[in-house]
Protein backbone atom coordinates (compact mmCIF):
# COMPACT_ATOMS: atom_id res chain seq x y z
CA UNK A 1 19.33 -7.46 25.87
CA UNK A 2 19.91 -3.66 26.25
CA UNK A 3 17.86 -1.15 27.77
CA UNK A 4 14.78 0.63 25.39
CA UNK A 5 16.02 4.37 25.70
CA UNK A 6 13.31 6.75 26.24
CA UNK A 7 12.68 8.66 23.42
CA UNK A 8 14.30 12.05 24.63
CA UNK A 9 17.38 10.28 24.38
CA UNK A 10 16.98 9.56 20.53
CA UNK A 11 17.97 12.49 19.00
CA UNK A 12 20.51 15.14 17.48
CA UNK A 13 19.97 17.73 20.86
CA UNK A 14 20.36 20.56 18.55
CA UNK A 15 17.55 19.99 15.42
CA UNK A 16 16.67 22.09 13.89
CA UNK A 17 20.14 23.96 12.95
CA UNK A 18 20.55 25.08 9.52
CA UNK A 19 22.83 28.06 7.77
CA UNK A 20 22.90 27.58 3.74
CA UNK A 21 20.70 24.63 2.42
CA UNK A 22 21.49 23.02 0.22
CA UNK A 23 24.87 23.64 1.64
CA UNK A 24 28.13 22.94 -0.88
CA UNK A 25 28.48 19.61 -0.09
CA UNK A 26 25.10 18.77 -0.74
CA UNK A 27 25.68 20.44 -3.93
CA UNK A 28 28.58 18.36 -4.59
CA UNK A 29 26.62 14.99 -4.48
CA UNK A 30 23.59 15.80 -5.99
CA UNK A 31 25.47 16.78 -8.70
CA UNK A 32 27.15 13.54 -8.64
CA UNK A 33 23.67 11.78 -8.21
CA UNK A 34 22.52 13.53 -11.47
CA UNK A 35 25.95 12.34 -13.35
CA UNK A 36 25.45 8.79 -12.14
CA UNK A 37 21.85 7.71 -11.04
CA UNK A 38 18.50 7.42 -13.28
CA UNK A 39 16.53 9.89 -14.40
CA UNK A 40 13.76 7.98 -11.85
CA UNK A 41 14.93 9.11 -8.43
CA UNK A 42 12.32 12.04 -7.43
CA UNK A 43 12.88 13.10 -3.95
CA UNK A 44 15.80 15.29 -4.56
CA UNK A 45 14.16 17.30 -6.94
CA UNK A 46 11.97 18.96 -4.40
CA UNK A 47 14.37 18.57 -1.40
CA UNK A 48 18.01 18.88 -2.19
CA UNK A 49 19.71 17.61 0.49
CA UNK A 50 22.52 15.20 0.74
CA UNK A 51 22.00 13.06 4.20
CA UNK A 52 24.91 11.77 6.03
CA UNK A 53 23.50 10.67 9.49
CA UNK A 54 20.11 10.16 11.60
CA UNK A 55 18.95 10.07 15.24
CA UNK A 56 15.26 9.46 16.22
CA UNK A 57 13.17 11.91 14.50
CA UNK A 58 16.49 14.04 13.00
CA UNK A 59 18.20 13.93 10.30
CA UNK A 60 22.38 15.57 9.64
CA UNK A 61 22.91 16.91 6.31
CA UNK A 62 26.72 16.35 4.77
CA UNK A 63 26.96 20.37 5.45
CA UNK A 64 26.14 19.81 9.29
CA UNK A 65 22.51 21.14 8.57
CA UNK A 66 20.62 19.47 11.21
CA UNK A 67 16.37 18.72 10.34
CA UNK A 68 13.33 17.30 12.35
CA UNK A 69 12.10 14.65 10.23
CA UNK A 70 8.46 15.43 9.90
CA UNK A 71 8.19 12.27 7.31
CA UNK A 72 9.93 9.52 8.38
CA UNK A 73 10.96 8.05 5.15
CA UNK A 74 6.94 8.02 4.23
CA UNK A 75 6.50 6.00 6.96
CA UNK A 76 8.63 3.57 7.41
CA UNK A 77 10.65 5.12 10.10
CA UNK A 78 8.16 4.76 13.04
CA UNK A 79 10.96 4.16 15.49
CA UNK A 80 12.98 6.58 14.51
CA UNK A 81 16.13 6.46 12.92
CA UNK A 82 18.73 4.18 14.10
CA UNK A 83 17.23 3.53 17.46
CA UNK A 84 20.05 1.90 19.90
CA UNK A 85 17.46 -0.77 21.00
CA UNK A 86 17.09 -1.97 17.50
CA UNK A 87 20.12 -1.46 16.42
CA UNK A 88 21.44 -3.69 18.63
CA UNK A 89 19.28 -6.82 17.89
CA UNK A 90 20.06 -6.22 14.29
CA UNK A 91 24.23 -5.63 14.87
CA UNK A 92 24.01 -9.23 16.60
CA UNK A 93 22.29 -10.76 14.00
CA UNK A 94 24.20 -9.51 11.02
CA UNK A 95 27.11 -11.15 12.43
CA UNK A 96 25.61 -14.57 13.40
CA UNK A 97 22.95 -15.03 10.02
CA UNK A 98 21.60 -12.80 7.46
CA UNK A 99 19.68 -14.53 4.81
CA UNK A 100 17.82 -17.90 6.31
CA UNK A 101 15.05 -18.42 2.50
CA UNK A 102 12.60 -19.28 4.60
CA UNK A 103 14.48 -22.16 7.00
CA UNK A 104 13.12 -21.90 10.53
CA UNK A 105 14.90 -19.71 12.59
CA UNK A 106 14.44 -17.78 16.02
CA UNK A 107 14.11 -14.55 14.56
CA UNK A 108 11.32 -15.31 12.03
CA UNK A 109 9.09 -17.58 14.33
CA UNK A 110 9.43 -14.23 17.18
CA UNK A 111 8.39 -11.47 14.79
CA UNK A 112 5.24 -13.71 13.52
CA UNK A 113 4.09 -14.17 17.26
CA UNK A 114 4.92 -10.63 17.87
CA UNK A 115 2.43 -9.61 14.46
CA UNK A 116 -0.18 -12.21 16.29
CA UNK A 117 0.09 -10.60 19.30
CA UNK A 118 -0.58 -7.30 17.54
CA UNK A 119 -2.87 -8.20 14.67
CA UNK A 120 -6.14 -6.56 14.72
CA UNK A 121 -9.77 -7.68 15.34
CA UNK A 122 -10.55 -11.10 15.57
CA UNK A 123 -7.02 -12.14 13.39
CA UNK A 124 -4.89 -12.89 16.87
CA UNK A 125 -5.07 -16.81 16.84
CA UNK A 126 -6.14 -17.10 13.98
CA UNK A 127 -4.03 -16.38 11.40
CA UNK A 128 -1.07 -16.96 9.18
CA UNK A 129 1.78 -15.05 8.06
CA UNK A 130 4.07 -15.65 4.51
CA UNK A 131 7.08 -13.12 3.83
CA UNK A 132 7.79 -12.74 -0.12
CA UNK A 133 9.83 -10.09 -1.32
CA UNK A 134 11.27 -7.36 0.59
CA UNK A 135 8.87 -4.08 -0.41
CA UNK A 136 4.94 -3.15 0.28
CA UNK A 137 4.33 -3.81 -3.51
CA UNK A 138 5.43 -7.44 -3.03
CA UNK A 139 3.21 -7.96 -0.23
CA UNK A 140 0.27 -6.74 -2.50
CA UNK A 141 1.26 -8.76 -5.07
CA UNK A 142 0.52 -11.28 -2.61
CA UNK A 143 -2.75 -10.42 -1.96
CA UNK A 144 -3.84 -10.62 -5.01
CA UNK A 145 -2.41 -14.10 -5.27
CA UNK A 146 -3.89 -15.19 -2.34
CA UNK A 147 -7.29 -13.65 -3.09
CA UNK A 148 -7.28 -15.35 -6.25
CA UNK A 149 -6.65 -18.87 -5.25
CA UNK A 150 -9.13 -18.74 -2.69
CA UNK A 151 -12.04 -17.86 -4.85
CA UNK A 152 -11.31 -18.71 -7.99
CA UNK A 153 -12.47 -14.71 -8.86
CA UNK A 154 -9.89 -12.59 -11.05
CA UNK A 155 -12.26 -9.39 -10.83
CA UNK A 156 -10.25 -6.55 -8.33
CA UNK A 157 -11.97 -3.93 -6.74
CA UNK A 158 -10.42 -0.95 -5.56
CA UNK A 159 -10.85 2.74 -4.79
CA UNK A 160 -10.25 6.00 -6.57
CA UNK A 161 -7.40 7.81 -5.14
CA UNK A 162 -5.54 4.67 -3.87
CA UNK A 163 -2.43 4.20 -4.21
CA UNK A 164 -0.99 0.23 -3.43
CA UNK A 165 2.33 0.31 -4.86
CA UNK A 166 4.49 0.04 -7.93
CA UNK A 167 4.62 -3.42 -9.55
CA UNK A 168 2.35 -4.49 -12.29
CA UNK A 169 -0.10 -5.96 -9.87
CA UNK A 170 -0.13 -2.93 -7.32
CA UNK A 171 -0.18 -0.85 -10.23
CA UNK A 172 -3.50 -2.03 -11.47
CA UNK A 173 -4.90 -1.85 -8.29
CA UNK A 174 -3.93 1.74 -7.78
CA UNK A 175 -6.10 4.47 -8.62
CA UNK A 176 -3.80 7.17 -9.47
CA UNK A 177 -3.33 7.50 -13.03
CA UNK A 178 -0.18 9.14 -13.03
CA UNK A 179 1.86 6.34 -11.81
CA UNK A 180 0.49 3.73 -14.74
CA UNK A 181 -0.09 5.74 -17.52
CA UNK A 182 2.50 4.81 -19.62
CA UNK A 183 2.87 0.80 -18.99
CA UNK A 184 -1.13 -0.09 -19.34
CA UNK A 185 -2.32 -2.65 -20.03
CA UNK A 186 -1.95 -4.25 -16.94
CA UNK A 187 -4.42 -6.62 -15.06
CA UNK A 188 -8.03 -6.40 -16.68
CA UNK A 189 -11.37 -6.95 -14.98
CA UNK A 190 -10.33 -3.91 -11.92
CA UNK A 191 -13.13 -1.62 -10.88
CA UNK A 192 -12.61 1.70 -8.89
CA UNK A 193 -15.24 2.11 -6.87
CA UNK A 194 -15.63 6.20 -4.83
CA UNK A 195 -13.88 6.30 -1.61
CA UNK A 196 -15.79 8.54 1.20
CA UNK A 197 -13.51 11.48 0.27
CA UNK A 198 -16.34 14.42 0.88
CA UNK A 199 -13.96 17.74 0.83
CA UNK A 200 -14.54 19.68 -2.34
CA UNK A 201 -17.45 17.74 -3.13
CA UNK A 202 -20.71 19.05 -1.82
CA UNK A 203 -21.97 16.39 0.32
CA UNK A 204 -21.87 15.84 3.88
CA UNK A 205 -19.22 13.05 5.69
CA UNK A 206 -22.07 11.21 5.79
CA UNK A 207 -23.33 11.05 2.28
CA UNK A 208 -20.05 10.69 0.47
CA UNK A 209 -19.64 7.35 2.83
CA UNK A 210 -23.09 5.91 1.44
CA UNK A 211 -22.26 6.71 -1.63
CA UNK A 212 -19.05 4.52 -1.69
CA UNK A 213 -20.34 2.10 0.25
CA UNK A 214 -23.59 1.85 -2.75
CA UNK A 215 -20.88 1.79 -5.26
CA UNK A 216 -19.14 -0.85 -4.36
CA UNK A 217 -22.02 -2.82 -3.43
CA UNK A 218 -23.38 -2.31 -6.85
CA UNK A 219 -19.86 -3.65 -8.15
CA UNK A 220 -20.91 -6.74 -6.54
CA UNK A 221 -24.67 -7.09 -6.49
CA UNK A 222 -25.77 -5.31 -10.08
CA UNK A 223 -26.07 -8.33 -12.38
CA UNK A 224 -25.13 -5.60 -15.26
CA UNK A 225 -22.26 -4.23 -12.41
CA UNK A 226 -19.51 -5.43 -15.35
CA UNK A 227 -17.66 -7.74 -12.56
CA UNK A 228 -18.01 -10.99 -13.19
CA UNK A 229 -15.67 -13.06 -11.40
CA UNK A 230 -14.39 -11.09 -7.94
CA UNK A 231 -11.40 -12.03 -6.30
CA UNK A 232 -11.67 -9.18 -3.58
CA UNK A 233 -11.95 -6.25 -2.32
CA UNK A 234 -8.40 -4.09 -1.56
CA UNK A 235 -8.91 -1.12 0.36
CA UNK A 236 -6.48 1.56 2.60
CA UNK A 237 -8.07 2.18 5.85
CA UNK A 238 -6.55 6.17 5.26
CA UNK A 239 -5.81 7.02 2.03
CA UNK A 240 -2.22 8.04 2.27
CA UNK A 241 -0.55 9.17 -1.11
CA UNK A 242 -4.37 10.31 -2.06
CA UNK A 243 -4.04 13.02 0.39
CA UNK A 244 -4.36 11.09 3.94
CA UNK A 245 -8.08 10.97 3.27
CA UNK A 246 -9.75 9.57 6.29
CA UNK A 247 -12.78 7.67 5.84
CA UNK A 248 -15.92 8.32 8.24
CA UNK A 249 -16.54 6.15 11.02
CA UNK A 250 -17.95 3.17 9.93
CA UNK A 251 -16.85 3.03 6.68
CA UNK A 252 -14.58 -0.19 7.12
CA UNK A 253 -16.91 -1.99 8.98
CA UNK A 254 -19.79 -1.61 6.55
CA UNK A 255 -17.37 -2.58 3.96
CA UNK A 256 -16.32 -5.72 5.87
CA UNK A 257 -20.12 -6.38 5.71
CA UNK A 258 -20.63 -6.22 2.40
CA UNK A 259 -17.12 -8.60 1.60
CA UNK A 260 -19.26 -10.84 3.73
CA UNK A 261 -22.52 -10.55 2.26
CA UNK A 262 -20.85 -11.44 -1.03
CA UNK A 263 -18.55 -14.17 0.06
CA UNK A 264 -15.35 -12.22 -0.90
CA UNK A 265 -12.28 -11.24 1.09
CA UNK A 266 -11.66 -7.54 2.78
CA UNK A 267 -7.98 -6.86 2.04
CA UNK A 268 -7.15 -3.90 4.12
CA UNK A 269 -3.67 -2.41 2.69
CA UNK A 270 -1.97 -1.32 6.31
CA UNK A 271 1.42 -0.71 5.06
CA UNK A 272 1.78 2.85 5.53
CA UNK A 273 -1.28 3.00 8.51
CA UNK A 274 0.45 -0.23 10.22
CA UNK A 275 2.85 -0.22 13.29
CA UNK A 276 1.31 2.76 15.49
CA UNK A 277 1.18 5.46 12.57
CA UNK A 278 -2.36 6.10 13.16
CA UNK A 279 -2.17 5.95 17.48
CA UNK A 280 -3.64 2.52 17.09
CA UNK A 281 -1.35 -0.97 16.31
CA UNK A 282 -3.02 -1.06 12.78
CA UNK A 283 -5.98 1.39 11.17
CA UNK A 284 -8.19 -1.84 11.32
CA UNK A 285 -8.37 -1.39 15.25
CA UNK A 286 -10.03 2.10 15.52
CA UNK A 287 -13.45 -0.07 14.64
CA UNK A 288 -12.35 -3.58 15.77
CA UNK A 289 -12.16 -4.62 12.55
CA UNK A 290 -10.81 -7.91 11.07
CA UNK A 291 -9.07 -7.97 7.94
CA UNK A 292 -9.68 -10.96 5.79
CA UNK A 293 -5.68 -9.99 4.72
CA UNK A 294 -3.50 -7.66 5.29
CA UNK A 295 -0.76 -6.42 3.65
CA UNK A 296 1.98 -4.82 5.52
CA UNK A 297 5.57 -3.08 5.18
CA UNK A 298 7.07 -0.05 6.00
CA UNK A 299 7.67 0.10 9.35
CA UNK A 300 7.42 -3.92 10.20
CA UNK A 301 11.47 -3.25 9.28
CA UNK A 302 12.23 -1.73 12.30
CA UNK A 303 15.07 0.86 11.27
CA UNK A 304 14.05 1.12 7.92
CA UNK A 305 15.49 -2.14 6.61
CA UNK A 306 13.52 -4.20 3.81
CA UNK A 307 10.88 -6.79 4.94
CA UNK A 308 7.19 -7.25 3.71
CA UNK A 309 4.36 -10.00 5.08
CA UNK A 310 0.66 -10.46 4.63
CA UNK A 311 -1.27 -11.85 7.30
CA UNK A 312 -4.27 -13.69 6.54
CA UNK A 313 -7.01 -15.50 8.03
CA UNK A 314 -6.05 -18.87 8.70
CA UNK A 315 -9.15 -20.85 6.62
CA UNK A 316 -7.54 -18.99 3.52
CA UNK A 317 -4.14 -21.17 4.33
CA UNK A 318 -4.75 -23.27 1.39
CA UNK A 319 -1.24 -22.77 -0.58
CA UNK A 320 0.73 -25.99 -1.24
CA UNK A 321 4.62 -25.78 -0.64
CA UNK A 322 5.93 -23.08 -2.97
CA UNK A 323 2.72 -21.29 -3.24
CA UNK A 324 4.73 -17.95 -3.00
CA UNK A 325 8.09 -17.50 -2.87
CA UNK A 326 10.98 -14.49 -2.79
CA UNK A 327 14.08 -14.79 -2.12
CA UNK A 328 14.44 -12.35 0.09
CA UNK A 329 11.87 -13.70 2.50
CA UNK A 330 14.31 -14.96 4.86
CA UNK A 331 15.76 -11.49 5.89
CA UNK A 332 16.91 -12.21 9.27
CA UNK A 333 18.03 -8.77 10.49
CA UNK A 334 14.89 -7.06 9.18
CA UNK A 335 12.83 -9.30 11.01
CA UNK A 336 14.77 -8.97 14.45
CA UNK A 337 14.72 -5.65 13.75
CA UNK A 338 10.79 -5.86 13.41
CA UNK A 339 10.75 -7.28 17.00
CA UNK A 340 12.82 -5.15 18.82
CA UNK A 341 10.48 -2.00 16.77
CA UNK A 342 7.08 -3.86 18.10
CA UNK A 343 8.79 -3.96 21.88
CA UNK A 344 10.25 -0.57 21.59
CA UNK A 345 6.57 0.70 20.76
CA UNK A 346 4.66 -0.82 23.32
CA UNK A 347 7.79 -0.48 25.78
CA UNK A 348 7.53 3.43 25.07
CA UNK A 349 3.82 3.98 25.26
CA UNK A 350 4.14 5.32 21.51
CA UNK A 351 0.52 4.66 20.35
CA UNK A 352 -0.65 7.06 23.12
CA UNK A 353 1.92 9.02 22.65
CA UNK A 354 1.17 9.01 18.99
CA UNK A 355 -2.83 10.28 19.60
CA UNK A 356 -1.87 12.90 21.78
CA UNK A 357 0.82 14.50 19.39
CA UNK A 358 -0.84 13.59 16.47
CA UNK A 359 -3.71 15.42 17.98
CA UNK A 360 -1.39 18.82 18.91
CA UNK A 361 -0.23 19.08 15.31
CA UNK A 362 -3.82 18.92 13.85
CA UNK A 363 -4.94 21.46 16.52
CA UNK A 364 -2.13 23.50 15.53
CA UNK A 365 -3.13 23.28 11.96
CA UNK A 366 -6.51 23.91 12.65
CA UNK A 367 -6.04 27.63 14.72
CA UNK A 368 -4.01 28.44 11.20
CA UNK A 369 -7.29 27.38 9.19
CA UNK A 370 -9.07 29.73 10.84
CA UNK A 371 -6.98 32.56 10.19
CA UNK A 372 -6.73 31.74 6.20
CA UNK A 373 -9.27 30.41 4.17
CA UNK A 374 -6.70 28.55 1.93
CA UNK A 375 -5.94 26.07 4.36
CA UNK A 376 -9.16 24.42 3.91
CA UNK A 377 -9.45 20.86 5.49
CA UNK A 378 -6.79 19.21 8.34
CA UNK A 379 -7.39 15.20 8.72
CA UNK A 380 -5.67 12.36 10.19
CA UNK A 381 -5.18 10.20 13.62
CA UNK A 382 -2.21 9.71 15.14
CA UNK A 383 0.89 10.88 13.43
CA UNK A 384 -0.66 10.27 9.95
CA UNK A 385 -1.70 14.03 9.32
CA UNK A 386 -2.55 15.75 6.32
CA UNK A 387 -3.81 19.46 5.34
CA UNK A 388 -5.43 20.49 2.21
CA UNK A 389 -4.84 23.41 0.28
CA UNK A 390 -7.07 25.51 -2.30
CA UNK A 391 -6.73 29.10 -3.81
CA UNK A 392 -8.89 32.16 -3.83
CA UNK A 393 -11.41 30.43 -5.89
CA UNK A 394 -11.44 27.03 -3.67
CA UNK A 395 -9.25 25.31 -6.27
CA UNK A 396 -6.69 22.83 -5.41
CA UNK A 397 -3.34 25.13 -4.31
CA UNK A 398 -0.51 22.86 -5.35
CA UNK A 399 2.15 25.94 -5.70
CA UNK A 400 1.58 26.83 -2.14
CA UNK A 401 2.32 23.03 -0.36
CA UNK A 402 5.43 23.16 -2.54
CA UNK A 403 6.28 26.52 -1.55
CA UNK A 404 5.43 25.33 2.44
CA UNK A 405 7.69 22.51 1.79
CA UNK A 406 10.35 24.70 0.44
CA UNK A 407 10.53 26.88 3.26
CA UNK A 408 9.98 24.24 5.88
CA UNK A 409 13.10 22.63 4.56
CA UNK A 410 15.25 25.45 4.86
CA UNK A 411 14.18 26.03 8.26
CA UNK A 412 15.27 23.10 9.42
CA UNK A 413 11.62 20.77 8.95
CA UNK A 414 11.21 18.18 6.32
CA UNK A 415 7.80 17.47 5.05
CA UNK A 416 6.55 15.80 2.11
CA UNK A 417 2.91 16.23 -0.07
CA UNK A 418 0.05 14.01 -1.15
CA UNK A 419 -3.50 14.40 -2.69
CA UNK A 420 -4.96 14.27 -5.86
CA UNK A 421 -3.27 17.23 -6.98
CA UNK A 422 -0.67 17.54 -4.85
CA UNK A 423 -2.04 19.93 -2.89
CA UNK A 424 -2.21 18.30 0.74
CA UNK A 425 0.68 18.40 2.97
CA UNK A 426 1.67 15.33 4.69
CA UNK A 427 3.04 15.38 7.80
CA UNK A 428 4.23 11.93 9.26
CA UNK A 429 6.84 11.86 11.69
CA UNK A 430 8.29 8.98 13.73
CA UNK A 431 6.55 8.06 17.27
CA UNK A 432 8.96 8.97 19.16
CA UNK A 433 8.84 12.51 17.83
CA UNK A 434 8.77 14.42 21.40
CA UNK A 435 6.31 17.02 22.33
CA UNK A 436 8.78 19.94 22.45
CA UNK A 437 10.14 18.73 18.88
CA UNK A 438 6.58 18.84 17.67
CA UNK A 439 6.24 22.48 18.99
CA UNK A 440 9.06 23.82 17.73
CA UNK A 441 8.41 21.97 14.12
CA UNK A 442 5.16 23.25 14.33
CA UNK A 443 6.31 26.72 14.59
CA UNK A 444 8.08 26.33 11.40
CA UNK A 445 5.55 25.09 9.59
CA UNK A 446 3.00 27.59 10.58
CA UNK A 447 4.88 30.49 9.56
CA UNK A 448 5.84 28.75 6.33
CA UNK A 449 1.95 28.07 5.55
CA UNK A 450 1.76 32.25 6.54
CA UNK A 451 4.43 33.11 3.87
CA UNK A 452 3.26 30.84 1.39
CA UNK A 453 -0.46 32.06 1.51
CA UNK A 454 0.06 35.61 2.41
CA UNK A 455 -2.22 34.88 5.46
């Protein structure tokens, strides 16, 4: 087993470095991309850049443009890219086994006592884990599954502004309009209940937290609440494509006590908030919280390699043989990969390391909030941060995160955007982003926010 590199090691040494972006080969290839892909594929059209190679939190362009990665691969990336100590486990498994179904093998029984070891609240000990298919939407679908055959409900609650993925399942569960519009119907009996989201809404923290917490009791409790049959309730601990909306404390526990007081599962959705994005192992721990289930992805794959699981507690273990399936469930490197990424973490210090960084950047965007009224609200923990934008007349300021993002880009910073309206930026960066990358990112996108709001 090789050494775990300390993260100053990880990177390009000369990020950010950029002349002409997108630069002509970029050009080249995303005009080949437009000849040849779908009409889906989305991320180019607001960042044109052609990537050829990556190093802990940067990224090479195929001009020799050199980026800090301020967004990981939304999250997924938590290790940075191709970090030597995971790269390593997975090399040595992609030449002895790659695809196992779900056959017991070394690799899969580690990574589900390394998510036991990990696993928040009361779950360590008591829990099981089931791998389906390889992407965060499959491991919702599996909630839902799960939730169902446990309780014999088919009634889903959820939250406004959530977003849980993009199957049929995940869809219905997700809030956001946009992303279903055109392929409803899709599951009936779902009820979106308010999420504590107070900015923009004149009430306090405090009050926009009772209020959700009244709606979805009412969900449950009103006999006229419209719900007959619940299955559960699915919930993200931060809201992440809603604009990294971050509940009050106490919001999740109070939930969990109302799941309880209504015999119904808590399914906390940690697939973006999992794996040290938020300074803690999972969201769930900030209030020593246990998840009935909980969905995860993202960065359980290490270096960016495919892999979903749901943990659960263990009395909901009631599936026969069969009870789900993928195909992909059995993906070897992934899961090796997931290992090495859990060691690497706590080897590193990285959830520390993630608070105090985390906490830099949001001071950072705070001292600019005070200088310009259009930078109106920065939230997050960890290295899950987002800041929302809003015009002269306090309305949401979409044009200026795009222009942010524009300029951020060709300085050399890559960021992406969330919210309701698109007008939050979203800054989540691998853990092993270093302190004097942060600064100088930083930098950039402080004077981009100047430029973009004349402030």
């Amino acid at each position: 087993m090789g050494e775990a590199p300390p993260i100053h090691e990880l990177h390009f040494d000369e990020a950010p470095s950029v002349d002409t972006v997108p630069g002509p080969n970029s050009r080249q290839l995303l005009e080949r991309q437009r000849e040849l892909d779908s009409s889906a594929v989305a991320y180019p059209d607001r960042v044109p850049i052609a990537f050829d190679e990556g190093r802990g939190a940067t990224l090479r362009d195929v001009d020799g443009n050199t980026y800090l990665d301020f967004f990981a691969g939304i999250g997924v990336l938590n290790v940075g890219h191709a970090n030597p100590y995971v790269v390593e486990a997975v090399n040595d498994q992609t030449e002895r086994l790659v695809h196992s179904i779900d056959f017991p093998t070394e690799p899969r029984l580690d990574l589900i006592e390394k998510l036991d070891a990990i696993a928040p609240g009361g779950l360590p000990g008591n829990n099981k884990v089931v791998f389906g298919g390889p992407t965060g939407s499959d491991a919702i679908e599996a909630t839902i599954k799960l939730a169902k055959y446990n309780t014999d409900g088919d009634g889903l609650i959820a939250f406004r502004g959530s977003y849980h993925g993009a199957t049929s399942g995940a869809l219905s569960l997700t809030g956001a309009k946009k992303f279903k519009r055109e392929y409803t119907p899709l599951l009936s009996d779902v009820q979106y209940a308010q999420y504590p989201y107070s900015f923009k809404h004149d009430v306090t923290e405090e009050e926009a937290m009772e209020r959700s917490l009244a709606d979805v009791r009412s969900i449950l409790e009103d006999p006229y609440g419209g719900l007959a049959n619940p299955a559960g309730i699915w919930v993200e601990p931060i809201q992440g494509e809603g604009g990294v909306v971050t509940p009050p404390e106490g919001f999740l526990p109070r939930l969990k006590e109302i799941a309880e007081d209504n015999d119904v599962p808590l399914i906390v959705d940690e697939i973006q908030t999992g794996f040290g994005r938020t300074g803690q192992w999972f969201a769930s721990d900030w209030e020593d919280v246990t998840p009935d289930v909980m969905p995860m992805a993202k960065a359980i794959g290490g270096i960016g390699l495919p892999l979903s699981a749901t943990m659960y507690r263990e009395e909901f273990d009631t599936w026969e043989a069969g009870g789900h399936v993928g195909t992909y469930r059995g993906n070897l490197p992934a899961m090796r990969a997931g290992v090495r990424a859990i060691e690497y973490i706590d080897r590193q210090d990285l959830l520390e390391h993630a608070r105090e960084v985390g906490e830099y950047i949001r001071t950072r965007l705070r001292e600019v909030a005070e200088a310009t009224p259009h930078l109106a609200d920065v939230r997050g923990k960890g290295l899950f941060v987002g800041a929302e934008f809003v015009d002269a007349d306090g309305d949401p300021w979409k044009e200026a995160v795009l222009d942010v993002q524009t300029q951020c880009y060709e300085n050399g910073v890559l960021v992406w955007t969330a919210g309701r309206h698109g007008n939050v930026l979203r800054i989540i960066p691998p853990l092993v982003l270093t302190q004097e990358q942060a600064e100088t990112g930083m930098d950039v996108v402080t004077d981009a926010i100047a430029a973009a709001t004349g402030s």
